[in-house]
Protein backbone atom coordinates (compact mmCIF):
# COMPACT_ATOMS: atom_id res chain seq x y z
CA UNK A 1 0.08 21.49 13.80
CA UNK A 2 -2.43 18.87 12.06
CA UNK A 3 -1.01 19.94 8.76
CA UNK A 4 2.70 18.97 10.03
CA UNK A 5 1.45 15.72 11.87
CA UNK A 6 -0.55 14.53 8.55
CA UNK A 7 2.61 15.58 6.17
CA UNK A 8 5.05 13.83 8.86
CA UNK A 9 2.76 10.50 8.81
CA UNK A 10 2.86 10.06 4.89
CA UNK A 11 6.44 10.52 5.35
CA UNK A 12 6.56 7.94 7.41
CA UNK A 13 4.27 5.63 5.88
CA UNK A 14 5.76 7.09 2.36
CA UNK A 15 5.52 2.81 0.77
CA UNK A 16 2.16 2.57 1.98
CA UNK A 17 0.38 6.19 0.92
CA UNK A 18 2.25 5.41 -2.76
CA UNK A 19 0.64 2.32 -3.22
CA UNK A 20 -2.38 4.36 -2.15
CA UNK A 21 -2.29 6.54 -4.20
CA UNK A 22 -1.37 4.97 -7.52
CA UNK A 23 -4.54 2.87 -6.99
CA UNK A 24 -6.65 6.24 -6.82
CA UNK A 25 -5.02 7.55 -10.18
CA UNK A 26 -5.43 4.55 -12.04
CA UNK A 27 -9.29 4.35 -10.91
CA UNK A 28 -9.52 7.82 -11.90
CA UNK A 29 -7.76 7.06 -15.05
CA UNK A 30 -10.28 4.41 -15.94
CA UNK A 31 -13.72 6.10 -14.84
CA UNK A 32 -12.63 9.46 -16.70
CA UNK A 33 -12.16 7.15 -19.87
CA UNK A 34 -15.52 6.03 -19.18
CA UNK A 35 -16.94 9.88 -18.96
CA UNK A 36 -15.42 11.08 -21.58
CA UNK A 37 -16.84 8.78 -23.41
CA UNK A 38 -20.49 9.65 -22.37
CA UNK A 39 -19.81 13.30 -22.53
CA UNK A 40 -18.54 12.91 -26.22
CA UNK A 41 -21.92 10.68 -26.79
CA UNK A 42 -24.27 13.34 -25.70
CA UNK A 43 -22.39 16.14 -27.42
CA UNK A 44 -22.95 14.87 -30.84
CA UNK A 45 -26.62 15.11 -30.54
CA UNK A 46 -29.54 13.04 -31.62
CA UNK A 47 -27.73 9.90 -32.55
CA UNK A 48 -25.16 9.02 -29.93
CA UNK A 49 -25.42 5.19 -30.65
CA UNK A 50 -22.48 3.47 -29.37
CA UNK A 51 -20.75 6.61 -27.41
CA UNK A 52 -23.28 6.25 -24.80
CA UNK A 53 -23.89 2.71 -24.78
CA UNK A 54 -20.62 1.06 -24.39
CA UNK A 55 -19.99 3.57 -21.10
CA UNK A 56 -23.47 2.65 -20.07
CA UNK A 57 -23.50 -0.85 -20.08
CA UNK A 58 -19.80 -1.22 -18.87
CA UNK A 59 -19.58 1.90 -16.69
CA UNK A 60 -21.71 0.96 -13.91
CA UNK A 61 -20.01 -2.07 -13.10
CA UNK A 62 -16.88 0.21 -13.78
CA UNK A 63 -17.22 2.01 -11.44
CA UNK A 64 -18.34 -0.65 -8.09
CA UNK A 65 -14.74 -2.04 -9.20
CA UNK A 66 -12.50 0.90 -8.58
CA UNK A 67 -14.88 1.88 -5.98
CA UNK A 68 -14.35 -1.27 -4.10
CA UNK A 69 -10.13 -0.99 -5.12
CA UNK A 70 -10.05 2.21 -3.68
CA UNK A 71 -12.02 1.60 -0.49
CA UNK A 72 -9.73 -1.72 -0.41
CA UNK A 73 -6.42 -0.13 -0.73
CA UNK A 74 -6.69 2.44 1.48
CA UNK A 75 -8.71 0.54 3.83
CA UNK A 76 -5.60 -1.27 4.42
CA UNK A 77 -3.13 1.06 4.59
CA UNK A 78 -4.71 2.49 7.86
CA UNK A 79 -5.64 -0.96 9.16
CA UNK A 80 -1.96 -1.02 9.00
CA UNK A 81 -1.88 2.17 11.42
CA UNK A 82 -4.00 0.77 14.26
CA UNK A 83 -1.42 0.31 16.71
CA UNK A 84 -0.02 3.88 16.46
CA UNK A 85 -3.54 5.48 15.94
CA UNK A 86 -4.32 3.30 19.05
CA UNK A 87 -1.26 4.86 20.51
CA UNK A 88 -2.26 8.42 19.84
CA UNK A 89 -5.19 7.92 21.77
CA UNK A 90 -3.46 6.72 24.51
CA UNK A 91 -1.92 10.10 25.19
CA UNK A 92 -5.23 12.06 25.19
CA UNK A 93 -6.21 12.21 21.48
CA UNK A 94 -9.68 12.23 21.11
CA UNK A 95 -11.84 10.21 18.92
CA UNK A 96 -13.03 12.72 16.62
CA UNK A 97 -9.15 14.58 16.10
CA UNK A 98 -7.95 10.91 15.22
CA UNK A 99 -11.21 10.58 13.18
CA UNK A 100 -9.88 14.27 11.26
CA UNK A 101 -6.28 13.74 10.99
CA UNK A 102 -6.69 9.83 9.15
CA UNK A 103 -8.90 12.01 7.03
CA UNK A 104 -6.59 14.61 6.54
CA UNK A 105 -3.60 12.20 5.93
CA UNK A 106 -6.10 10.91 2.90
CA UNK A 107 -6.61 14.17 1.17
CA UNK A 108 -3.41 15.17 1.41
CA UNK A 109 -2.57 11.62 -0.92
CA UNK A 110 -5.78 11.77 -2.91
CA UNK A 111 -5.92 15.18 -4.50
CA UNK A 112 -2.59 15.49 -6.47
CA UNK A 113 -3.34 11.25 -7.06
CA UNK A 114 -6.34 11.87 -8.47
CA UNK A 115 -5.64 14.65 -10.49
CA UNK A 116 -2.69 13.19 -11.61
CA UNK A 117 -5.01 10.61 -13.06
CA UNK A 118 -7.49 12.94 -15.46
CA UNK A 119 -5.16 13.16 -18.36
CA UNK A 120 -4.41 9.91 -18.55
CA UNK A 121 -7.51 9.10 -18.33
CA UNK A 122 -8.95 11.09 -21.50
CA UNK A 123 -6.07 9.55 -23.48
CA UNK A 124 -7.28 5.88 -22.96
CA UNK A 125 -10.90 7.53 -23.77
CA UNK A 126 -9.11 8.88 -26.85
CA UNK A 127 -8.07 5.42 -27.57
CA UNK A 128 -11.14 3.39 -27.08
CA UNK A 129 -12.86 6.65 -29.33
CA UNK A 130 -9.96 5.36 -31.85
CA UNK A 131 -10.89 2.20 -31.76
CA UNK A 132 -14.80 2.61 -32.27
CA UNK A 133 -13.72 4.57 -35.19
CA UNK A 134 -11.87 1.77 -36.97
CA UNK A 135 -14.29 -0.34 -36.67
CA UNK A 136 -16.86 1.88 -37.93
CA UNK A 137 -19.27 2.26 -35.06
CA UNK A 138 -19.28 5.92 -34.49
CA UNK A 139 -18.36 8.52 -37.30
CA UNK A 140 -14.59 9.48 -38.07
CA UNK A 141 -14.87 13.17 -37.93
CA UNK A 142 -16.40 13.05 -33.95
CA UNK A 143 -13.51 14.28 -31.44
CA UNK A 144 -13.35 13.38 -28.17
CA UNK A 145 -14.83 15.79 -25.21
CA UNK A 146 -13.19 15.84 -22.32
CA UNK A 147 -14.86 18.77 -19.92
CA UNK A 148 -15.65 19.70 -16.74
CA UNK A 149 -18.37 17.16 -16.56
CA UNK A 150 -15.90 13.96 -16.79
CA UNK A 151 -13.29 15.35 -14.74
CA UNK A 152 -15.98 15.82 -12.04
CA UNK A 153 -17.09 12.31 -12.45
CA UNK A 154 -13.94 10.56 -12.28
CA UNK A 155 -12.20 12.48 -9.83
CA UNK A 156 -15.26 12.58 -7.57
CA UNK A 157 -15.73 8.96 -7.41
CA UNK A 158 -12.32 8.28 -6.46
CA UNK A 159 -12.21 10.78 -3.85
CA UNK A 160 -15.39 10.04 -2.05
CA UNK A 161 -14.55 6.32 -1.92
CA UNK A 162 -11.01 7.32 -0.24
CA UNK A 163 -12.82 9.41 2.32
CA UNK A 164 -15.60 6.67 2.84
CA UNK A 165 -12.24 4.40 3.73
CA UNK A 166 -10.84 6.89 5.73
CA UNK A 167 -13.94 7.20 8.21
CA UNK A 168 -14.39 3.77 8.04
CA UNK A 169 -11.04 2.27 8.63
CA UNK A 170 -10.32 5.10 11.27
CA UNK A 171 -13.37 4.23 13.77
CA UNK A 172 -12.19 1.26 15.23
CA UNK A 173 -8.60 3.02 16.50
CA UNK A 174 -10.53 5.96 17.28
CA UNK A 175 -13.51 3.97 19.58
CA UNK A 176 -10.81 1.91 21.42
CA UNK A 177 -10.77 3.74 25.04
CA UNK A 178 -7.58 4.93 25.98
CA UNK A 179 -6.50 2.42 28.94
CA UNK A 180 -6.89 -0.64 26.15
CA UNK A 181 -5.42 1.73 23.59
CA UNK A 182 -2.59 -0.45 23.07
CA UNK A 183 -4.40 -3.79 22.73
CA UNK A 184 -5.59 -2.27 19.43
CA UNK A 185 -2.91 -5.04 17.74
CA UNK A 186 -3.84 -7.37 19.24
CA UNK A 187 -5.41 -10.22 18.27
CA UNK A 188 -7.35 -10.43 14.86
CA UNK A 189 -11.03 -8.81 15.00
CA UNK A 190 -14.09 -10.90 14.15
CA UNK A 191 -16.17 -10.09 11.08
CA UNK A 192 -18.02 -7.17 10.88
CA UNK A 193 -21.49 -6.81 10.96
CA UNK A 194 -21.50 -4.25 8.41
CA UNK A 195 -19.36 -6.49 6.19
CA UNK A 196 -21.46 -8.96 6.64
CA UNK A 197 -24.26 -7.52 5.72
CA UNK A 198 -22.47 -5.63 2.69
CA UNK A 199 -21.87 -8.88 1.05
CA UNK A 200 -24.73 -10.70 1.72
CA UNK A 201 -26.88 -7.88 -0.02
CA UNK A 202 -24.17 -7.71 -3.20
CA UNK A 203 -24.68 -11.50 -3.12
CA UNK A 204 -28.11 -11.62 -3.86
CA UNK A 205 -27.96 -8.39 -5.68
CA UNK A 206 -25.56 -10.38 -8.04
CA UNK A 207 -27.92 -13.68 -8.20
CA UNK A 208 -30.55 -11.81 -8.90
CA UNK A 209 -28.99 -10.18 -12.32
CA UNK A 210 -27.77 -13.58 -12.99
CA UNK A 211 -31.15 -15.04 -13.03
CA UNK A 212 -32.45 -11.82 -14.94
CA UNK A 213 -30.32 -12.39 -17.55
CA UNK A 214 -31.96 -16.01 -18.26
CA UNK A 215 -35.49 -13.89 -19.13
CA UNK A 216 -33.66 -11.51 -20.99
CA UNK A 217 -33.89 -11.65 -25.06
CA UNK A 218 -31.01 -12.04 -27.23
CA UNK A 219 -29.49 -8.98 -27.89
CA UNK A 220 -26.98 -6.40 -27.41
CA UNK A 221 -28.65 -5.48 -23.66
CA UNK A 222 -28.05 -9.06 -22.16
CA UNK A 223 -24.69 -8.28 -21.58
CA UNK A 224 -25.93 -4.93 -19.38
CA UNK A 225 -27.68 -7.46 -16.43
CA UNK A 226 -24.48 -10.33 -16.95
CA UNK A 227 -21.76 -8.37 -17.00
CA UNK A 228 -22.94 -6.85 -13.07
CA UNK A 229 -24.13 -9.73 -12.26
CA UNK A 230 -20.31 -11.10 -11.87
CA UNK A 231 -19.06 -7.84 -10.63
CA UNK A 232 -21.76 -8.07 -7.90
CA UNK A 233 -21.19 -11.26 -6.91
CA UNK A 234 -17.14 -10.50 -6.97
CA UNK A 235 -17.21 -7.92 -4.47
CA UNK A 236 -19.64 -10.15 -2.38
CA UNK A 237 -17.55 -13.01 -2.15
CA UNK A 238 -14.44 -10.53 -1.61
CA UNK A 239 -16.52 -9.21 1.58
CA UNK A 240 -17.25 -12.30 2.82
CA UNK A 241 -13.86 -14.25 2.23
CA UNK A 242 -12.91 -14.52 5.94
CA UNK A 243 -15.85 -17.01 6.11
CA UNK A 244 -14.37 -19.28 3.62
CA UNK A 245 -10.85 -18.95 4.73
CA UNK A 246 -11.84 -20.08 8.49
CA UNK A 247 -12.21 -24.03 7.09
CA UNK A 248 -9.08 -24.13 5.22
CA UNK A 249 -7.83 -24.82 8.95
CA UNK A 250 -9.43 -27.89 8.56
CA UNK A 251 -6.44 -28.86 6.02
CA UNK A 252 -4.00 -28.16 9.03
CA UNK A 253 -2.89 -32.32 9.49
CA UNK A 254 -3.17 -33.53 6.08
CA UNK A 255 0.51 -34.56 5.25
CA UNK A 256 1.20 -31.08 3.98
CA UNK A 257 4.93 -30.65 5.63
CA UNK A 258 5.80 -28.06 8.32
CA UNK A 259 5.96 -25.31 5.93
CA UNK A 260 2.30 -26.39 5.11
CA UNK A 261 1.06 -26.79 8.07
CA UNK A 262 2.10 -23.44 9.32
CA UNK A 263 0.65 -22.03 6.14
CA UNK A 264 -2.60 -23.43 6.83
CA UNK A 265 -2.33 -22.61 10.08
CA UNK A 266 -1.48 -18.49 9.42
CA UNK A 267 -4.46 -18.69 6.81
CA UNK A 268 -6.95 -19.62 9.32
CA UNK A 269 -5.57 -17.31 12.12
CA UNK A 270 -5.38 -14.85 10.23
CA UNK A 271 -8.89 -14.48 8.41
CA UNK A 272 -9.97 -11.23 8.27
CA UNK A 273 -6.26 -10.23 7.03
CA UNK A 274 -6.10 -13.21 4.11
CA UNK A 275 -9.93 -11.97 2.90
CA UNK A 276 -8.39 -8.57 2.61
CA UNK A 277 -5.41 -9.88 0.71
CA UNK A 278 -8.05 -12.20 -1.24
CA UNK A 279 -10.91 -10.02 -1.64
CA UNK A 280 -8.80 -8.44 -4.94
CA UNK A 281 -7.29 -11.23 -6.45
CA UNK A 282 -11.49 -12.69 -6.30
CA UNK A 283 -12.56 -9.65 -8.19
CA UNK A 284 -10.00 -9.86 -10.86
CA UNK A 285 -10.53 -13.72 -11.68
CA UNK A 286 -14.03 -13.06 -11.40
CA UNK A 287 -14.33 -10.26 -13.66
CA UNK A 288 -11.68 -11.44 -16.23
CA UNK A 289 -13.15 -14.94 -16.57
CA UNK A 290 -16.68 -13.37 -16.74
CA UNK A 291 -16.07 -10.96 -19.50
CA UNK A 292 -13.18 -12.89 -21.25
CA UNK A 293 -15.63 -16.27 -21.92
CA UNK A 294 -18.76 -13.67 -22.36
CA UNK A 295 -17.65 -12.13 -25.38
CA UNK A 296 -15.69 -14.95 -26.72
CA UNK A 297 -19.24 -16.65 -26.45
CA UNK A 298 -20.57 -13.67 -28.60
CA UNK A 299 -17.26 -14.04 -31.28
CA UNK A 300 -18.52 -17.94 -31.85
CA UNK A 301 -22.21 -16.59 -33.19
CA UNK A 302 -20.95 -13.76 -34.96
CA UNK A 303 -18.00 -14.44 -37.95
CA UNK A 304 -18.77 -11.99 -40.62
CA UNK A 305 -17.01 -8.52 -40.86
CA UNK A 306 -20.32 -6.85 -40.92
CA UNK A 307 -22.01 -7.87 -37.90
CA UNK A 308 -21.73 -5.17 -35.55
CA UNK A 309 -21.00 -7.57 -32.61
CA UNK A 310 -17.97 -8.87 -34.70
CA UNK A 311 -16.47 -5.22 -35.29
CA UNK A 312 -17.30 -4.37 -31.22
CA UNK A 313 -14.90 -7.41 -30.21
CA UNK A 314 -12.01 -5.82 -30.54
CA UNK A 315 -13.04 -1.96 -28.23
CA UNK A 316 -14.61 -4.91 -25.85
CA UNK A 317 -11.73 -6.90 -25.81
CA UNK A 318 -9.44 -3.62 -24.91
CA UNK A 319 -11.66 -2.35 -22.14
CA UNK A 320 -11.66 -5.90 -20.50
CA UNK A 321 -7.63 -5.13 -20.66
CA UNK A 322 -8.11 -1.56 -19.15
CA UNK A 323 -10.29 -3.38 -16.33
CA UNK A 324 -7.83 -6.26 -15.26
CA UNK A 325 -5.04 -4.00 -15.29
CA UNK A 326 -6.44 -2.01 -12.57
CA UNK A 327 -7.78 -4.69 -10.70
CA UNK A 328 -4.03 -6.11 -11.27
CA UNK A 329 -2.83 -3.23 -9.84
CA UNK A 330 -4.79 -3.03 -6.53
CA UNK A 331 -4.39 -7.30 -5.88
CA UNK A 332 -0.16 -6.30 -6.13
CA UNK A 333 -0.37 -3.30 -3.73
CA UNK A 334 -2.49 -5.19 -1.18
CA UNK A 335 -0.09 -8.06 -1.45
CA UNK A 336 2.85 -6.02 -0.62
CA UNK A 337 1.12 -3.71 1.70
CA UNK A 338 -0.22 -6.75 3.39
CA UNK A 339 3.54 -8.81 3.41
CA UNK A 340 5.32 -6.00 4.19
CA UNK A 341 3.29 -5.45 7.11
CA UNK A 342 4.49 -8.79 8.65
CA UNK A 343 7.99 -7.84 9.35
CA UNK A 344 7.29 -8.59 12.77
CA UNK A 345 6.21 -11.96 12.37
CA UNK A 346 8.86 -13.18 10.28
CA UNK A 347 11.29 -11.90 13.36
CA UNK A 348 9.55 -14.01 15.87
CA UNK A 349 9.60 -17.22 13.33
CA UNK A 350 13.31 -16.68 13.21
CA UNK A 351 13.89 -16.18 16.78
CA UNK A 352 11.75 -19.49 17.07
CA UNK A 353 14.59 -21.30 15.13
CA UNK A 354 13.10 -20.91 11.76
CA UNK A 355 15.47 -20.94 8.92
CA UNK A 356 15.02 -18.32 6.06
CA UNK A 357 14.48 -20.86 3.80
CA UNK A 358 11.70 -22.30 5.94
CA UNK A 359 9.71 -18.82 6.44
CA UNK A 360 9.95 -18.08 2.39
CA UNK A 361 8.68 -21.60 1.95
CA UNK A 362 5.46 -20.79 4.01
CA UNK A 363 5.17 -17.64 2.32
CA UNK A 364 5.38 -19.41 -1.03
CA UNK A 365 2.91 -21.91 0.11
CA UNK A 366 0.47 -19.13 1.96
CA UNK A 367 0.64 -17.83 -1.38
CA UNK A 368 -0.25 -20.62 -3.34
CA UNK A 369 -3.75 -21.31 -0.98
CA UNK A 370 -4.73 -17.96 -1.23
CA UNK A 371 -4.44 -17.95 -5.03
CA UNK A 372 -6.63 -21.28 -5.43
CA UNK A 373 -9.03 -19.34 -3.02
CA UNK A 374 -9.33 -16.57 -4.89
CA UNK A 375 -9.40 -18.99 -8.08
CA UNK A 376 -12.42 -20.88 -6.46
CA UNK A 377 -14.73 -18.01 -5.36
CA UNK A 378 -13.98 -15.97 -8.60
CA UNK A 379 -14.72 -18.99 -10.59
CA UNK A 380 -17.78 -18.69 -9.16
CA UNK A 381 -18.18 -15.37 -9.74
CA UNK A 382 -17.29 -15.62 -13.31
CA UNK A 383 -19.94 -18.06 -13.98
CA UNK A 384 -22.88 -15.73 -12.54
CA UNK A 385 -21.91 -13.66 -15.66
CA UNK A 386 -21.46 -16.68 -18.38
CA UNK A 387 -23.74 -19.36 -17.23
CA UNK A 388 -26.72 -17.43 -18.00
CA UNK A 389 -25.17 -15.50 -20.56
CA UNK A 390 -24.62 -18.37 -22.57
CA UNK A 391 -27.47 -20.29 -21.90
CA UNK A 392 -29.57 -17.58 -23.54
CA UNK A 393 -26.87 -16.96 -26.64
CA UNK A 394 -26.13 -20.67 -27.28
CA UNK A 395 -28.87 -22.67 -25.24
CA UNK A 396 -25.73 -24.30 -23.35
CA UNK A 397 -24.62 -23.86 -19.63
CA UNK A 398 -20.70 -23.77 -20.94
CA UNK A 399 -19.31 -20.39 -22.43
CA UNK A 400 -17.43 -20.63 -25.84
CA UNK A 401 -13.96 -19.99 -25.81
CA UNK A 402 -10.90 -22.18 -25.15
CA UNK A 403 -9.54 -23.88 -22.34
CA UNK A 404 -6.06 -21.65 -22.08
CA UNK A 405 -7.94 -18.72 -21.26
CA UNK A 406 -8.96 -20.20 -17.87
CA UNK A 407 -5.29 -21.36 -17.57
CA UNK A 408 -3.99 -18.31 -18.19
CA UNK A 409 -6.31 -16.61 -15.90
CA UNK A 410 -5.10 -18.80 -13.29
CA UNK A 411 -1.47 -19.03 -14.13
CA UNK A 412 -1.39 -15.16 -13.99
CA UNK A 413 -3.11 -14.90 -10.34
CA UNK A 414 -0.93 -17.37 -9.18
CA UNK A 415 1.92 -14.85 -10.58
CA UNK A 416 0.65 -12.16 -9.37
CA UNK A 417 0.44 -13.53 -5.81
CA UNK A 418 4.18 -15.29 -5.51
CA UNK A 419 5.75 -11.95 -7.69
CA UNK A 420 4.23 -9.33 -5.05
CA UNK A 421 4.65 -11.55 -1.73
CA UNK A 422 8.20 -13.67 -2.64
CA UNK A 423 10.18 -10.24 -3.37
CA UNK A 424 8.92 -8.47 -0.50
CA UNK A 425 9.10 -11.23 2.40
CA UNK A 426 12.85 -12.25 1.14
CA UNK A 427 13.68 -8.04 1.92
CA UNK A 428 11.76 -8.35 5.30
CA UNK A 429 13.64 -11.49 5.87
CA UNK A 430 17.05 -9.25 5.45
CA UNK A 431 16.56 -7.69 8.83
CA UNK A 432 17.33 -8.99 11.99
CA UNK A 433 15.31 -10.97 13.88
CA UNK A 434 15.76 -8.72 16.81
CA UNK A 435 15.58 -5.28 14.92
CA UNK A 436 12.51 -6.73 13.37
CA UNK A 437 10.20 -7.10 16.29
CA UNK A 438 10.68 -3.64 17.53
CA UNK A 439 9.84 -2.28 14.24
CA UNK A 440 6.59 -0.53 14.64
């Protein structure tokens, strides 16, 4: 019977458990790269030199970023589930079976979408292993290893962040008693104190690398406190989002339009749901403008073809592009997940005499806050990696590198955003209003 009800469910929810899922194999895709990596390293014996290293330094924060997409992702695809979790209580359910099945439901996804992600992930370790070859860091007879010992790794971090989502997105539904079972979407919930907390801790955890790094000598270990520190302070400012969303309500009456205005308006009522939909699209900026400006701060030191520094760019440079594409991947899921999700919404605009035009125009310009948001905080994110960084490498406050980076760091979150959300709300806006608000 729970086998049939979890099977029916992802049916049901078949968009959201996809989206789910391809987040799970693409972290496991990226932290077995990382493994094999490390395995290979301490296979080839006494002298493992840059095998070990490069999955040291960047592995770590590696992994808190797929961690936190995973946990993210499916987070919100059973946020999206309250009502009829709440629902299932109402007829008798009890906490802990609703508690089981969500877990059960996320198994059933995770497993084949995690193993699914191994291979893949070995061949982009192959490719990085490629890559240190050409450049003459590690020796071009050494093949990669790819045992039990990186499957484990990869696979198991994926999995227990999944289930960690699972329990913790599922508590709430399952806590509500079953008289108020239905009030479960309701109104938007406040903060939690566990996020709260969360964030504040990665906060200071991520200040406190930051100011590390500026006692740190030159040298190719600086990068191992910078690098977290941005990561750190990321997924802290992705926690505590809501908090800076709340004032953009302040902007309600400032000669922004009616589309605007609503906008503004949505934003601020809808906190907890735009720091979700933020929390993402912060990490990427913050990480990709940290790491992008770091090492083009190390390529203005280092010219000649036989500095080692010069002849690391380029594996750098391609793990960066392994890292934004799965944070890329998790900011266009949520977006969709979190757009789709408002089917109901757009029903009632329409049966308040809103025009199509005017609901994609507040979707555009809901869109457009939440990227300069997420621009803001992961700006600041970003420069708790290069600020000290680049006061210890160049004795100045400003990273190296030019001004279209930052551009196109923007330009592309600002994509991202209006691509995932634009698509999606115009098929939402395809149904009818009435046939729209009794959607579940």
């Amino acid at each position: 019977m729970r086998w049939r009800l979890a099977l029916g469910t992802i049916g049901a929810h078949r968009a959201s458990y996809l989206a789910s899922a391809a987040v799970m194999a693409a972290g496991t895709a990226l932290l077995t790269a990382f493994a094999t990596l490390l395995e290979t390293g301490l296979a080839t014996g006494r002298d493992p030199g840059f095998l070990v290293m490069l999955p040291a330094i960047l592995g770590g924060w590696t992994l808190a970023v797929v961690a936190f997409g995973v946990v993210s992702t499916v987070s919100l695809t059973i946020g999206h589930r309250e009502r009829e979790l709440a629902l299932l209580r109402s007829i008798a359910a009890t906490p802990r079976q609703i508690r089981q099945n969500v877990v059960l439901e996320t198994l059933v996804v995770a497993v084949p979408a995690i193993a699914a992600g191994l291979l893949p992930g070995a061949g982009l370790g192959a490719v990085v292993l490629a890559r240190l070859a050409d450049a003459g860091l590690v020796g071009a007879g050494v093949e990669l290893v790819a045992g039990w010992a990186s499957a484990a790794l990869g696979a198991g971090t994926s999995l227990v962040a999944a289930l960690a989502a699972a329990l913790i997105s599922s508590r709430r539904a399952a806590s509500v008693p079953p008289v108020r079972a239905l009030a479960a979407a309701g109104p938007a919930r406040a903060l939690g104190r566990g996020r709260l907390v969360s964030g504040g801790l990665l906060l200071a955890l991520g200040l406190s690398l930051s100011v590390t790094t500026l006692f740190m000598a030159d040298g190719p270990l600086l990068s191992s406190t910078a690098g977290p520190a941005g990561v750190a302070v990321a997924v802290g400012l992705a926690l505590l989002s809501p908090v800076a969303v709340r004032p953009v309500g302040r902007l309600a009456g400032a000669g922004l339009g009616a589309s605007g205005r609503l906008a503004v308006r949505n934003l601020h009522a809808r906190a907890p749901q735009t720091g979700s939909v933020a929390g993402p699209l912060i990490l990427m900026v913050g990480i990709a403008g940290g790491t992008l400006y770091m090492q083009s701060t190390e390529d203005s030191l280092h010219r000649g073809a036989a500095d080692v520094s010069a002849r690391l760019a380029p594996v750098n440079y391609l793990v960066v592009a392994m890292i934004i594409t799965f944070t890329a991947i998790v900011v266009v899921n949520t977006l969709i997940a979190a757009t789709r999700r408002r089917g109901r919404e757009f029903g009632l605009l329409r049966l308040s005499a809103a025009t199509r035009a005017q609901v994609m125009a507040t979707v555009v310009a809901e869109g457009v806050l939440t990227a300069v948001l997420a621009l803001v905080l992961g700006t600041v994110a970003a420069a708790a990696t290069t600020v000290p960084y680049s006061l210890v490498k160049t004795g100045s406050p400003m990273a190296a590198g030019p001004g279209w980076v930052y551009a196109a760091i923007a330009g592309g979150a600002l994509l991202l955003v209006l691509a995932a959300t634009v698509p999606t709300a115009a098929g939402a806006l395809r149904v009818r209003p009435v046939e729209a608000l009794s959607a579940p």
